[in-house]
N, C-alpha and C. Protein backbone atom coordinates (compact mmCIF):
# COMPACT_ATOMS: atom_id res chain seq x y z
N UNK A 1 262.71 132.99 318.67
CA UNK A 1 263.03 132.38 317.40
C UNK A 1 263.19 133.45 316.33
N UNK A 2 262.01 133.99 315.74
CA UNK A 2 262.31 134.96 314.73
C UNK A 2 262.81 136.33 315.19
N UNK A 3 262.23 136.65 316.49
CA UNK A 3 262.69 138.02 316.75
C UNK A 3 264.44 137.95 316.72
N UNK A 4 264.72 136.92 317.38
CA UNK A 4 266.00 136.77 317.72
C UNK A 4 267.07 137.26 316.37
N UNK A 5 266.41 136.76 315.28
CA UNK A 5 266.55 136.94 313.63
C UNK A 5 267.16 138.31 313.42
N UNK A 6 266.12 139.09 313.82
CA UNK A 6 265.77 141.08 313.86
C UNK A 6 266.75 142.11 314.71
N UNK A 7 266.81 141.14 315.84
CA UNK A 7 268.07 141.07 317.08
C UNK A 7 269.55 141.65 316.27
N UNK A 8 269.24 140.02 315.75
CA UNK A 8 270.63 139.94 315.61
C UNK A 8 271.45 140.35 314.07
N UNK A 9 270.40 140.72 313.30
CA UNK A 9 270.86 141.63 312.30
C UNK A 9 270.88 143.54 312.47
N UNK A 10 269.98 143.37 313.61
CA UNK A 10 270.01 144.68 313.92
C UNK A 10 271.77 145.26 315.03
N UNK A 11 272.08 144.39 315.65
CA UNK A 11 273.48 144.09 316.48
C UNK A 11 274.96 144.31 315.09
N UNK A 12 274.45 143.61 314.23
CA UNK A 12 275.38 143.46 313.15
C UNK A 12 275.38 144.80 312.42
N UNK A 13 274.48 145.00 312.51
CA UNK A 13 274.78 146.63 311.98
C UNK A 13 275.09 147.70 312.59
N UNK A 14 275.27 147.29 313.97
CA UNK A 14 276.03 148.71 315.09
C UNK A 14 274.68 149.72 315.20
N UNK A 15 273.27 149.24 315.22
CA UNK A 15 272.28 150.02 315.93
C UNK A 15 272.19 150.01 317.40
N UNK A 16 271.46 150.76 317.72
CA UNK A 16 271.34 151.10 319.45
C UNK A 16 270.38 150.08 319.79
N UNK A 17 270.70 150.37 321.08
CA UNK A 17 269.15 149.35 321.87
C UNK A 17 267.59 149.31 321.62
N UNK A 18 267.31 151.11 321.80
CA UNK A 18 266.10 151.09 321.18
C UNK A 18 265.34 150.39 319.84
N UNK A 19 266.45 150.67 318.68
CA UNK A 19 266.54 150.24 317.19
C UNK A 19 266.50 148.65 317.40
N UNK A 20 267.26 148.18 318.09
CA UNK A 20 267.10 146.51 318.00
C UNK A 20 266.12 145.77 319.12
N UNK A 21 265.35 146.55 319.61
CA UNK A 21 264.17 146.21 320.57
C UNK A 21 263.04 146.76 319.34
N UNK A 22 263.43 147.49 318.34
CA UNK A 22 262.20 147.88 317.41
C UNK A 22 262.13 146.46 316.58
N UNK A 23 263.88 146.62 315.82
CA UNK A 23 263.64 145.18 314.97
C UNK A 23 263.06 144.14 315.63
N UNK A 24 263.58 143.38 316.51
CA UNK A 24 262.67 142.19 317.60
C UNK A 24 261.58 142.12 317.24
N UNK A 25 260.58 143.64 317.24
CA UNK A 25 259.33 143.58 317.28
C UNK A 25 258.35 143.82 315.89
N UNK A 26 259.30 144.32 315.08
CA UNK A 26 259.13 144.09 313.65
C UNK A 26 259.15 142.73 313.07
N UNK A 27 260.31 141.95 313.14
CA UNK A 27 260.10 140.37 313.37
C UNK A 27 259.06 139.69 314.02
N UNK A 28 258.61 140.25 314.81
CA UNK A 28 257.33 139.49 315.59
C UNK A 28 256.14 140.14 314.97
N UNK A 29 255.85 140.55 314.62
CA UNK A 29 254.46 141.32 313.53
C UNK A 29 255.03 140.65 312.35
N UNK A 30 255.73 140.51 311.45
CA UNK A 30 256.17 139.62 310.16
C UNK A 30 255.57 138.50 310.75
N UNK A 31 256.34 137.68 311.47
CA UNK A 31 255.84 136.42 311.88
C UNK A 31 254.33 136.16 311.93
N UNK A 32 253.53 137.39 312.60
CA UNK A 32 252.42 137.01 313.18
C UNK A 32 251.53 136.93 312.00
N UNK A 33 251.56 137.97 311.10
CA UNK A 33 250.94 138.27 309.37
C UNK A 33 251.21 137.22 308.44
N UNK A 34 252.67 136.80 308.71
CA UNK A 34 252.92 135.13 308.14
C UNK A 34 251.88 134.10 308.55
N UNK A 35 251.81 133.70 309.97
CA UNK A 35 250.96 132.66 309.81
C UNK A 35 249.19 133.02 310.12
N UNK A 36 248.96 134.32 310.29
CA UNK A 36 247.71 135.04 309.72
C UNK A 36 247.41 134.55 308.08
N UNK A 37 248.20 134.96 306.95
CA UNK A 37 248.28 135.03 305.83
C UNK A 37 247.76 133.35 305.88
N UNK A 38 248.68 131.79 306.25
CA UNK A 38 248.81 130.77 306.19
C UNK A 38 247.28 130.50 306.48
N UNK A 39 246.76 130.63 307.71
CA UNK A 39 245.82 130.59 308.41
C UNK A 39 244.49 130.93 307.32
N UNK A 40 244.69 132.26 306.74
CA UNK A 40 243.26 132.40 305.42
C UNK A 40 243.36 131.58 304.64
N UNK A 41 244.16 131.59 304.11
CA UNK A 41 244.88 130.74 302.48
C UNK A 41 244.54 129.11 303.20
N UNK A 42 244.09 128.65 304.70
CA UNK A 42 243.86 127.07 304.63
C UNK A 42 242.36 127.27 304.83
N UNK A 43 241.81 127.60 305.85
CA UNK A 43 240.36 127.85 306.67
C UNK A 43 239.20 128.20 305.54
N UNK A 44 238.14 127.75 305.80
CA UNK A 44 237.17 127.67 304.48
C UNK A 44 236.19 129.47 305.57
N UNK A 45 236.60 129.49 306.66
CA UNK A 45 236.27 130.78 307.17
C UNK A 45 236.92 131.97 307.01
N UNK A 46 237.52 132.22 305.67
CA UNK A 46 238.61 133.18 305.45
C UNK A 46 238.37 134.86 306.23
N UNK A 47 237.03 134.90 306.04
CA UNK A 47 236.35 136.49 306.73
C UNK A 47 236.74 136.36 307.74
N UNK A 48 236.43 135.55 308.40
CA UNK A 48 236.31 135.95 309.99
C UNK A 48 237.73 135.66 310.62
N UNK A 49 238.58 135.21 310.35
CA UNK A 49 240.16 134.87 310.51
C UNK A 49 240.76 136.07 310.28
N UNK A 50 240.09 136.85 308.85
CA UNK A 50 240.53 138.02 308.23
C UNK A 50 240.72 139.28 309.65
N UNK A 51 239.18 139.01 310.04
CA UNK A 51 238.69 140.42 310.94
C UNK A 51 239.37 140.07 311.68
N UNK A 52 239.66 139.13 312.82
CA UNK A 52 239.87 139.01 314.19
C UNK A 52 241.61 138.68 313.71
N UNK A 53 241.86 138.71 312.82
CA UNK A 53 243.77 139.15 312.96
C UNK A 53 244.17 140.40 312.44
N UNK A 54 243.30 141.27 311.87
CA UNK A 54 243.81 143.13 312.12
C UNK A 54 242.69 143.69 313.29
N UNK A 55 242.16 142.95 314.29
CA UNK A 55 241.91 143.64 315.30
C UNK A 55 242.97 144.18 315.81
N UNK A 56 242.95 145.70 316.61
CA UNK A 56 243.92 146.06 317.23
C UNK A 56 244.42 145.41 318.29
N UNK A 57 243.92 144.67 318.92
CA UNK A 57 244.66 144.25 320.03
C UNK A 57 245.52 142.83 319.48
N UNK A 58 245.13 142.75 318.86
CA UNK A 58 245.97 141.21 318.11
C UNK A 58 247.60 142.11 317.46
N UNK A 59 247.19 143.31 316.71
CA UNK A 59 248.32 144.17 316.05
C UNK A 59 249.12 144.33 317.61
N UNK A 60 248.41 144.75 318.38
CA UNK A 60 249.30 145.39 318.99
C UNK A 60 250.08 144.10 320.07
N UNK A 61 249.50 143.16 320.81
CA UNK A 61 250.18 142.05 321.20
C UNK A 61 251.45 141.56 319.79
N UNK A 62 251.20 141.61 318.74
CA UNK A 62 252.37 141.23 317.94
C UNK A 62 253.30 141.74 317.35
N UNK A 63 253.10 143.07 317.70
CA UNK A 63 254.11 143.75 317.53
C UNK A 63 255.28 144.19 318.85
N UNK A 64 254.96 143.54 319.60
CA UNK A 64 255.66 143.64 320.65
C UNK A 64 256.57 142.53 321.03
N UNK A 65 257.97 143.04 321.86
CA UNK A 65 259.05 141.85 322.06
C UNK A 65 258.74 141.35 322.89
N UNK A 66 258.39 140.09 322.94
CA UNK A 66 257.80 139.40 323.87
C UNK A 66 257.50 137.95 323.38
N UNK A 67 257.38 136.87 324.33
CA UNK A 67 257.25 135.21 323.25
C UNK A 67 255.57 135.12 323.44
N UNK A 68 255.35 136.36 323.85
CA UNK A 68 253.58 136.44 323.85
C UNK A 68 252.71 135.85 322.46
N UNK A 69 253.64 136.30 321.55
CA UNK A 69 253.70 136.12 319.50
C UNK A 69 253.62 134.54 319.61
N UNK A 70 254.59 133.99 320.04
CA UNK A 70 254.61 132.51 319.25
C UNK A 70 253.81 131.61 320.67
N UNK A 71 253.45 132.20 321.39
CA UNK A 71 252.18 131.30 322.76
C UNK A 71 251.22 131.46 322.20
N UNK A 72 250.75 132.61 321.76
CA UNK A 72 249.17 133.17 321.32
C UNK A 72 249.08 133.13 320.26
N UNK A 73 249.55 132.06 319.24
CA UNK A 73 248.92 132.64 317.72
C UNK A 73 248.63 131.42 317.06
């Protein structure tokens, strides 16, 4: 869905493969900080939502191209 977004503006601009496998995954970390962000701003547990979505392994599963982002979040 969103990566596809990153894809396909990255295609439109005549970047390489690498570059539009980066955007993909730039889109998928936006996304994931989007409904991170949503997620504090509702939950009366704002701390602990806080910590456990800049754990590294959460950064690093969402920054990656993969629909791993929109199964797991």
């Amino acid at each position: 869905m969103v990566p596809s977004v990153g894809v396909t503006i990255a295609k439109l601009l005549g970047w390489g493969q690498v570059t539009t496998l980066y955007m993909g995954g730039l889109f998928n970390l936006t996304l994931s900080l989007f409904i991170l962000y949503i997620t504090i701003r509702i939950t009366p547990f704002k701390t602990l939502f806080c910590l456990l979505g800049i754990t590294p392994f959460v950064l690093h599963i969402s920054g990656g191209f993969s629909y791993d982002i929109t199964i797991n979040t």
